[in-house]
Structure formats: structure tokens, C-alpha cells
N, C-alpha and C. Protein backbone atom coordinates (compact mmCIF):
# COMPACT_ATOMS: atom_id res chain seq x y z
N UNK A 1 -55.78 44.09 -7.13
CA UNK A 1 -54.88 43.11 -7.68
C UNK A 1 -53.48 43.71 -7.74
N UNK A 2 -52.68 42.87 -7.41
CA UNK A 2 -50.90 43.67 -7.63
C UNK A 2 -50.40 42.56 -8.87
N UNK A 3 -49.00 43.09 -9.03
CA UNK A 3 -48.75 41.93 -9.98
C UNK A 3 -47.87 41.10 -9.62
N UNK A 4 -47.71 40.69 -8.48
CA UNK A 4 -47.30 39.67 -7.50
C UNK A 4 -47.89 37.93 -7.92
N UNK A 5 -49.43 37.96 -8.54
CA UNK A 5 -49.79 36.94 -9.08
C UNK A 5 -51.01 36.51 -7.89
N UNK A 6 -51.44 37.94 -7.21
CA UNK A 6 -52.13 37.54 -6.16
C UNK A 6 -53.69 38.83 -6.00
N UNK A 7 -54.29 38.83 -5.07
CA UNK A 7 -55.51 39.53 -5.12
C UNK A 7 -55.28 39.77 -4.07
N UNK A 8 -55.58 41.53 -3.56
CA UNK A 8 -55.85 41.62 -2.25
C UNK A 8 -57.26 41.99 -2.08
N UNK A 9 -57.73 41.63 -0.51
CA UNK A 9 -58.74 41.82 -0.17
C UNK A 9 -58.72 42.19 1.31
N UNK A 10 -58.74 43.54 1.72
CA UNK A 10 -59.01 43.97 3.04
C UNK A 10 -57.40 43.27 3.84
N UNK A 11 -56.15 43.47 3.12
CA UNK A 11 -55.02 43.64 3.30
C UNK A 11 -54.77 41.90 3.69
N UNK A 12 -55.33 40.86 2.98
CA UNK A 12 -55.69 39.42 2.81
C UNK A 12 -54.65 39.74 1.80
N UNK A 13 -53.96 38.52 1.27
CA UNK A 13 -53.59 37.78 -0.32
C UNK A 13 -54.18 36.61 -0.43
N UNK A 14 -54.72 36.77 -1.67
CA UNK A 14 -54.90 34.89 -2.12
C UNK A 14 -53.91 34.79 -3.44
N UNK A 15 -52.55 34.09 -3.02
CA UNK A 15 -51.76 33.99 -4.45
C UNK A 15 -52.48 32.80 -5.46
N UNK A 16 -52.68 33.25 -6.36
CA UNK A 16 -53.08 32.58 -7.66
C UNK A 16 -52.99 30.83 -7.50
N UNK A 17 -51.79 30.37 -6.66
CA UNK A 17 -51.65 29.11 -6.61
C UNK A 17 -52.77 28.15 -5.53
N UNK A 18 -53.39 29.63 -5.24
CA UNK A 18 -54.24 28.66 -3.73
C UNK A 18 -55.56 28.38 -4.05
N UNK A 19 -55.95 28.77 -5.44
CA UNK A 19 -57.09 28.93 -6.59
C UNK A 19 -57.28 27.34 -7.01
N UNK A 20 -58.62 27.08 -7.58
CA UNK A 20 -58.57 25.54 -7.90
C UNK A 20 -58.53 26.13 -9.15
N UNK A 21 -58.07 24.85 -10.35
CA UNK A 21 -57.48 25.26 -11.79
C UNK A 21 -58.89 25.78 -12.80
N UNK A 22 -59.95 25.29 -12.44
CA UNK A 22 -61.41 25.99 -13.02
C UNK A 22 -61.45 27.32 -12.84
N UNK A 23 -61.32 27.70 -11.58
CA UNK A 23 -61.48 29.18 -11.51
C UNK A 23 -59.97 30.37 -11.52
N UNK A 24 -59.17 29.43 -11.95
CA UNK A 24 -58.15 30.45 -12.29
C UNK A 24 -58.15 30.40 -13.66
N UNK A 25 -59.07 29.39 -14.33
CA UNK A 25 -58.98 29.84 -15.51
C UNK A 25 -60.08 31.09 -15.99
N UNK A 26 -60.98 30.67 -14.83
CA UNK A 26 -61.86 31.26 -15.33
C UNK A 26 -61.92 33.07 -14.63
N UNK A 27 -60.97 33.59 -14.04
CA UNK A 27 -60.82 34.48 -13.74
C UNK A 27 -60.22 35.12 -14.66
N UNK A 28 -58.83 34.45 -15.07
CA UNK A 28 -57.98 34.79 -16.43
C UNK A 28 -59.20 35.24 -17.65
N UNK A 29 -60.02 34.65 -18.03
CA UNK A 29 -60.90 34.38 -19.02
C UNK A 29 -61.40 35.82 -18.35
N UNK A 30 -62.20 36.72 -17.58
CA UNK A 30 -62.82 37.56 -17.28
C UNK A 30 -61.96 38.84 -17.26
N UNK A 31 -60.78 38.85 -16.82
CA UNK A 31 -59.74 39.92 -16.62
C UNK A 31 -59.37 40.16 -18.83
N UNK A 32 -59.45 39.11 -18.81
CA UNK A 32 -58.88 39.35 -20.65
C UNK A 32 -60.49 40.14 -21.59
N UNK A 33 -61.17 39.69 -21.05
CA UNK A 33 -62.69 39.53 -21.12
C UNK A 33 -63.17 41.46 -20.96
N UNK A 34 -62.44 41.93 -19.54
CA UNK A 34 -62.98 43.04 -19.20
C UNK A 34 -61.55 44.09 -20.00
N UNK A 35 -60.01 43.52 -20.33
CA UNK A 35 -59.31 43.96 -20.56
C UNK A 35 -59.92 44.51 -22.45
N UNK A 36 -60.16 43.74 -23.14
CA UNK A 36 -61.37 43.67 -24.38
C UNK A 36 -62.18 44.98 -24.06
N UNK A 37 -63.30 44.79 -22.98
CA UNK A 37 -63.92 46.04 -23.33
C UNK A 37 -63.25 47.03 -22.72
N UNK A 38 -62.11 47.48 -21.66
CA UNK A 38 -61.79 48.83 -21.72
C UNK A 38 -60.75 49.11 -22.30
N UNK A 39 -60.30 48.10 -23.87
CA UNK A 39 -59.84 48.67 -24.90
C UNK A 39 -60.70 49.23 -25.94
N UNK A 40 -61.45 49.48 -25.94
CA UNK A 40 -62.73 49.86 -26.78
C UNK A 40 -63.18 51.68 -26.43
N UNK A 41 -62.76 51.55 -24.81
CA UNK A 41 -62.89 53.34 -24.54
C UNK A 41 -61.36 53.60 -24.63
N UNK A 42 -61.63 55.08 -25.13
CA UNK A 42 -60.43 55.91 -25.48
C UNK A 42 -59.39 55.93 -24.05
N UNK A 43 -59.77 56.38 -23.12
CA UNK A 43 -58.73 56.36 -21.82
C UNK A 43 -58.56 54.80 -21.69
N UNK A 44 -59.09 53.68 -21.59
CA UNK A 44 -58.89 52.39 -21.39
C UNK A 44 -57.78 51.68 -21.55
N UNK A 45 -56.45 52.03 -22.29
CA UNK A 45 -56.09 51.04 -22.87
C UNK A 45 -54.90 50.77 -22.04
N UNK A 46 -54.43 52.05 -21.10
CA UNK A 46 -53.57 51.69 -20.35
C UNK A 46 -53.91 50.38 -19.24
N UNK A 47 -55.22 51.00 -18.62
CA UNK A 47 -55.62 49.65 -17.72
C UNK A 47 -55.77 48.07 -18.37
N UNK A 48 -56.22 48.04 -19.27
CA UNK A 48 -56.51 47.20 -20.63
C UNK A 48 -55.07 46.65 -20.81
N UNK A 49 -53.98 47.08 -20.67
CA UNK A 49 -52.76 46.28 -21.28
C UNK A 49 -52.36 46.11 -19.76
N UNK A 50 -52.37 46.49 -18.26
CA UNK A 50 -52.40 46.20 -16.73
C UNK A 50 -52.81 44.86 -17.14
N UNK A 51 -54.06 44.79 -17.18
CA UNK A 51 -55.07 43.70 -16.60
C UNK A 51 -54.58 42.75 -17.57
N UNK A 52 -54.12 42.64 -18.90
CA UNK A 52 -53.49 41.76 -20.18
C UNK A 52 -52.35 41.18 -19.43
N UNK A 53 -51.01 42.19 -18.90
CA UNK A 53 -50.02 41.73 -17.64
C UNK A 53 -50.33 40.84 -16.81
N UNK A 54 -51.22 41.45 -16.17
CA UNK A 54 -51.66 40.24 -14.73
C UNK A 54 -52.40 39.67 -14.98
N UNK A 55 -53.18 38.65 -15.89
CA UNK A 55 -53.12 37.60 -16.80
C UNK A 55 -52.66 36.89 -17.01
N UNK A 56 -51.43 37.53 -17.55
CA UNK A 56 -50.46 36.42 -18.73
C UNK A 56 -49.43 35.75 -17.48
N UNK A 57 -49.16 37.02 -16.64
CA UNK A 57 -48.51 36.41 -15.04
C UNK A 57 -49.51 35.21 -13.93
N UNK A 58 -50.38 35.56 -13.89
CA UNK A 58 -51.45 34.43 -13.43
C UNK A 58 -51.44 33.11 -14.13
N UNK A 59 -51.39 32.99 -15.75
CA UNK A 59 -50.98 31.97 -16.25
C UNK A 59 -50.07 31.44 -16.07
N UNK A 60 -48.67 32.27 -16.32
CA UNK A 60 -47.57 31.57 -16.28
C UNK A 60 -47.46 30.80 -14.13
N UNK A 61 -48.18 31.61 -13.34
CA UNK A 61 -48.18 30.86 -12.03
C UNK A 61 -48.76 29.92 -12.25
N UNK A 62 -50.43 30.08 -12.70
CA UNK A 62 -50.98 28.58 -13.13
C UNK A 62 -50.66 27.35 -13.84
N UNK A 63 -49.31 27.58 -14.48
CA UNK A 63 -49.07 26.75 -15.21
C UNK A 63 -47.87 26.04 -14.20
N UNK A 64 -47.07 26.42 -13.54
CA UNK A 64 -45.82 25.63 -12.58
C UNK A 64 -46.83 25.23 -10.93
N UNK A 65 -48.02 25.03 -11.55
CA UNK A 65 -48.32 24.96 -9.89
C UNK A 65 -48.48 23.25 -10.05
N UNK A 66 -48.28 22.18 -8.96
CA UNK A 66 -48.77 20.88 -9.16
C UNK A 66 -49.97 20.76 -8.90
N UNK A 67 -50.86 20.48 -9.80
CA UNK A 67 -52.23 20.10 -9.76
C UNK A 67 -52.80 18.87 -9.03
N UNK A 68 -51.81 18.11 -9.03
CA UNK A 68 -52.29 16.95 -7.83
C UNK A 68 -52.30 16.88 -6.72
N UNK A 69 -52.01 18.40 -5.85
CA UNK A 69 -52.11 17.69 -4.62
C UNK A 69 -53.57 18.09 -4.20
């Protein structure tokens, strides 16, 4: 993941906007989800406040995208 608002995969992007709105929520929901438990281990919290970032940036894309087309 970069914090571009996108995922790479094998030098692919899928930007956040090309996501249907169920599963960008529900990705958000898992990244906050896994950000939770590796605040819980002692080294964790740096990645833990990463993954909280590219989140809250995924939202704010999810939120200006038009849902109707």
C-alpha cells in the first residue's frame, strides 16, 4: 500500500476510487481493525498509526468519489 490512496500489486495500482463503496468500506474497517491489534504489541505502533493514515486518506478519497456512475 503507498499513501497515494491506492494498493499495489505486482507493480498494478488499484486507486481507492475504482473500489465499489462496500468494499472500500470494508477494507477501511480491516486496516483500522489490524491497525487496533498492532497497537497492542510494543514495536507496533508506528505501523499502527501508517495504516490509521492510509485509512483516514482512503476515506477522505471515498468520500469525493461520485457514486452514481
Amino acid at each position: 500500500m503507498n499513501h497515494r490512496g491506492s494498493i499495489e500489486v505486482n507493480a498494478m495500482a488499484i486507486h481507492i476510487t475504482q473500489l465499489h463503496q462496500a468494499d472500500i468500506f470494508g477494507y477501511i474497517a480491516d486496516m483500522l481493525e489490524t491497525a487496533r491489534l498492532l497497537s497492542s504489541l510494543e514495536t507496533g505502533d508506528q505501523l499502527a498509526f501508517e495504516l490509521i493514515d492510509f485509512a483516514q486518506q482512503a476515506a477522505r478519497d471515498a468520500a469525493n468519489k461520485p457514486w452514481d456512475e
